[in-house]
Each structure stands twice: as structure tokens, then as C-alpha cells.
Protein backbone atom coordinates (compact mmCIF):
# COMPACT_ATOMS: atom_id res chain seq x y z
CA UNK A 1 33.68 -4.55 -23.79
CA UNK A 2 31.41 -1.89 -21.68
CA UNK A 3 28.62 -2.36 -24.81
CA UNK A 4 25.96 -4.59 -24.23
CA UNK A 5 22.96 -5.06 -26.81
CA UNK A 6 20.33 -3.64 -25.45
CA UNK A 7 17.92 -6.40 -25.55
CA UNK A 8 20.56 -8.14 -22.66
CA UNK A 9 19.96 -4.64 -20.39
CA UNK A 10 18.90 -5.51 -16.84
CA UNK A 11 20.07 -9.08 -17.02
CA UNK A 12 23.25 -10.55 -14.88
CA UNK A 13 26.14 -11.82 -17.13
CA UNK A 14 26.38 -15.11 -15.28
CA UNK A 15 23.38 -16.48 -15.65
CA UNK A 16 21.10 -14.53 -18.21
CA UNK A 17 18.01 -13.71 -15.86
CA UNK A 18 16.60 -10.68 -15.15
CA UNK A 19 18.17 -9.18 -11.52
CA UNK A 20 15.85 -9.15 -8.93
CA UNK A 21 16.42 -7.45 -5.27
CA UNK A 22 16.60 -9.50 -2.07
CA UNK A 23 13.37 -10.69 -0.51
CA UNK A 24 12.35 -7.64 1.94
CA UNK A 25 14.63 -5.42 0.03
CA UNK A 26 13.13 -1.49 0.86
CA UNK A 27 13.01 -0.82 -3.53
CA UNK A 28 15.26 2.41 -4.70
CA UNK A 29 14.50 5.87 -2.86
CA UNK A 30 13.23 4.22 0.29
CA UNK A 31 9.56 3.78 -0.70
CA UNK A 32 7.35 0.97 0.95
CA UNK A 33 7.95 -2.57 -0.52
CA UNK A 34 4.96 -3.79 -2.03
CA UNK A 35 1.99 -4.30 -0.08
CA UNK A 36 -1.35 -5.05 -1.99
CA UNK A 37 -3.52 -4.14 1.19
CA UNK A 38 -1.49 -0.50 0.93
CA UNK A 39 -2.01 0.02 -3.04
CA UNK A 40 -5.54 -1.51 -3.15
CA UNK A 41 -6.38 1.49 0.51
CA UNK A 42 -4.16 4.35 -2.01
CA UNK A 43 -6.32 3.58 -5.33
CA UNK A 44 -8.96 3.67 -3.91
CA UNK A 45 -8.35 6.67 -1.60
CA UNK A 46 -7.10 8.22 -4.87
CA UNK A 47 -9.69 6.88 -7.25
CA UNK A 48 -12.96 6.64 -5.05
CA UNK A 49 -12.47 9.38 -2.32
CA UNK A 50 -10.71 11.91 -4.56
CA UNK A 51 -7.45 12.05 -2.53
CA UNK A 52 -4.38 13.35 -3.77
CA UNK A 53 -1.91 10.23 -4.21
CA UNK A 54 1.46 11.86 -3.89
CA UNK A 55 0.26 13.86 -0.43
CA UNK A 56 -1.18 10.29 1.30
CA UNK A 57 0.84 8.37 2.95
CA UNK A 58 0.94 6.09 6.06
CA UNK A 59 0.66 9.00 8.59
CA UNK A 60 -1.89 10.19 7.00
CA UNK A 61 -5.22 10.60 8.78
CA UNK A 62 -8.94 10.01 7.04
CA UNK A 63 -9.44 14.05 8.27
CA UNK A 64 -6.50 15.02 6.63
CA UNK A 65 -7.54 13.51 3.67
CA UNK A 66 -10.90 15.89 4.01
CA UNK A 67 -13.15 12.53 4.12
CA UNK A 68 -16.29 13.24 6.08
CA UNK A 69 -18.10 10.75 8.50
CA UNK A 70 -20.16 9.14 5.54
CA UNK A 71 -16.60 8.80 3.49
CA UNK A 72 -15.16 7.07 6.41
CA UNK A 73 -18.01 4.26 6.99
CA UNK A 74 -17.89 3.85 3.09
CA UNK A 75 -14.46 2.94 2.64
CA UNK A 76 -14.62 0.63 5.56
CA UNK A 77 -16.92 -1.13 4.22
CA UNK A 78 -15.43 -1.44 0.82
CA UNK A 79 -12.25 -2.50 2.62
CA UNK A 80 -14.26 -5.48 4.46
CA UNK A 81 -16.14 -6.54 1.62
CA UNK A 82 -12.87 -6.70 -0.56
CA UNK A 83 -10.53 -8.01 1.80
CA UNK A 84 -12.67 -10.13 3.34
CA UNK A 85 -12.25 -8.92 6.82
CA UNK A 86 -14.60 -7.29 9.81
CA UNK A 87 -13.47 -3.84 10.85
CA UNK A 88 -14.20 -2.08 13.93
CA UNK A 89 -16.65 0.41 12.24
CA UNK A 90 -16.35 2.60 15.51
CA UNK A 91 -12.61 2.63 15.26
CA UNK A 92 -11.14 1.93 11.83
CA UNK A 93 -13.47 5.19 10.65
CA UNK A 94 -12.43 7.36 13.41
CA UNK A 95 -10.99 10.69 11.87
CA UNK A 96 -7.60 10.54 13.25
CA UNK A 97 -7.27 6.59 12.58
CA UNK A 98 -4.13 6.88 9.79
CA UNK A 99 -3.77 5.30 6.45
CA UNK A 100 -0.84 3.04 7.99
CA UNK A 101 -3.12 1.94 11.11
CA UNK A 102 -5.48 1.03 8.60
CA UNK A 103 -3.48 -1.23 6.57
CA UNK A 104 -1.62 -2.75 9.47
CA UNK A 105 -5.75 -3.20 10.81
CA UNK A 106 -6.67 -5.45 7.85
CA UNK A 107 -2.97 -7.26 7.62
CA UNK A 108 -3.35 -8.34 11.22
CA UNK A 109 -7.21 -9.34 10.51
CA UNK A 110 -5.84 -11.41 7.41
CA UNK A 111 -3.01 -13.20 9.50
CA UNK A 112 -0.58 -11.69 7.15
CA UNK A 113 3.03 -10.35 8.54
CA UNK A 114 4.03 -7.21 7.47
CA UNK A 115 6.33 -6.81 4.75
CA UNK A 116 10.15 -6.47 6.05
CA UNK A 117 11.43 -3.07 5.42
């Protein structure tokens, strides 16, 4: 009785619904749960500023990612007017501020926790 039709694939036998992990659950090969501050900072890093997405990540400066003084104020500002929030242009463009100070920056400006990992 290993066989299952394949249409039934991801689903628990006990109750027919799809499985889902654990609220705060780190997802398979320890990457970052979900945080829509983090993918909306990497897509646009990616998209707008030209950064390569597999080599960001949270320690990850704005000079390591070759973004000059101008690139800096820009996304800032297309962080605040997205999310909402008021950055410290001074700070939250400074070279060596990373990618994980920045979304921790706007999730503490929002009032939201962090995501349990």
C-alpha cells in the first residue's frame, strides 16, 4: 500500500489537507522564513539596483553590493514610500549599514516582530 495517486501527494492521510510546517518553522535548508520586508529589499536590490540575488544576503553591506551614494538615498526612499515608514536618511544609506539592519530598520519602524527562526 506504499502507492498513492498522485493527485493525493503532499496531503496527510488523516485528514486530507495539504501539510503545512509549524508556525516559525526555519523552511528546508535553513533559509529565512518568510519576511515580505526581506523579499520586497532582495527584488528590488536584484531588480532595481542590479544586485546579484544569490550573493545578497543579510550581512550584506550597500558597498558590497557596489551601490554608490545616489543608489543608497534612492532605495531609501523607495523603501519609505513603499513601506510607509521614515528612515534615517543619514544612517539607513550609510555604506556599511547591511541588508539585515535594514530590514530589521523598517520591521521595528512598522511595529512588526521579527519572524521566529
Amino acid at each position: 500500500m506504499g502507492l498513492r495517486h498522485p493527485a493525493l501527494a503532499g496531503r496527510t492521510r488523516a485528514h486530507g489537507r495539504p501539510r503545512t510546517a509549524r508556525p516559525g518553522a526555519r523552511p528546508p535548508g535553513g533559509q529565512h522564513p518568510v519576511n515580505p520586508i526581506r523579499e520586497h529589499l532582495l527584488a528590488l536590490l536584484t531588480e532595481k539596483f542590479d544586485a546579484a540575488g544569490a550573493e545578497v544576503d543579510d550581512a550584506s553591506t550597500l558597498e558590497d553590493l557596489d551601490l554608490d551614494s545616489l543608489a543608497r538615498v534612492e532605495l531609501v526612499v523607495t523603501l519609505q514610500e513603499h513601506w510607509g515608514v521614515a528612515l534615517d536618511d543619514d544612517t539607513d544609506s550609510a555604506a556599511e549599514v547591511t541588508v539585515g539592519r535594514l530590514v530589521e530598520r523598517v520591521q521595528e519602524l512598522l511595529g512588526r516582530p521579527a519572524p521566529v527562526e
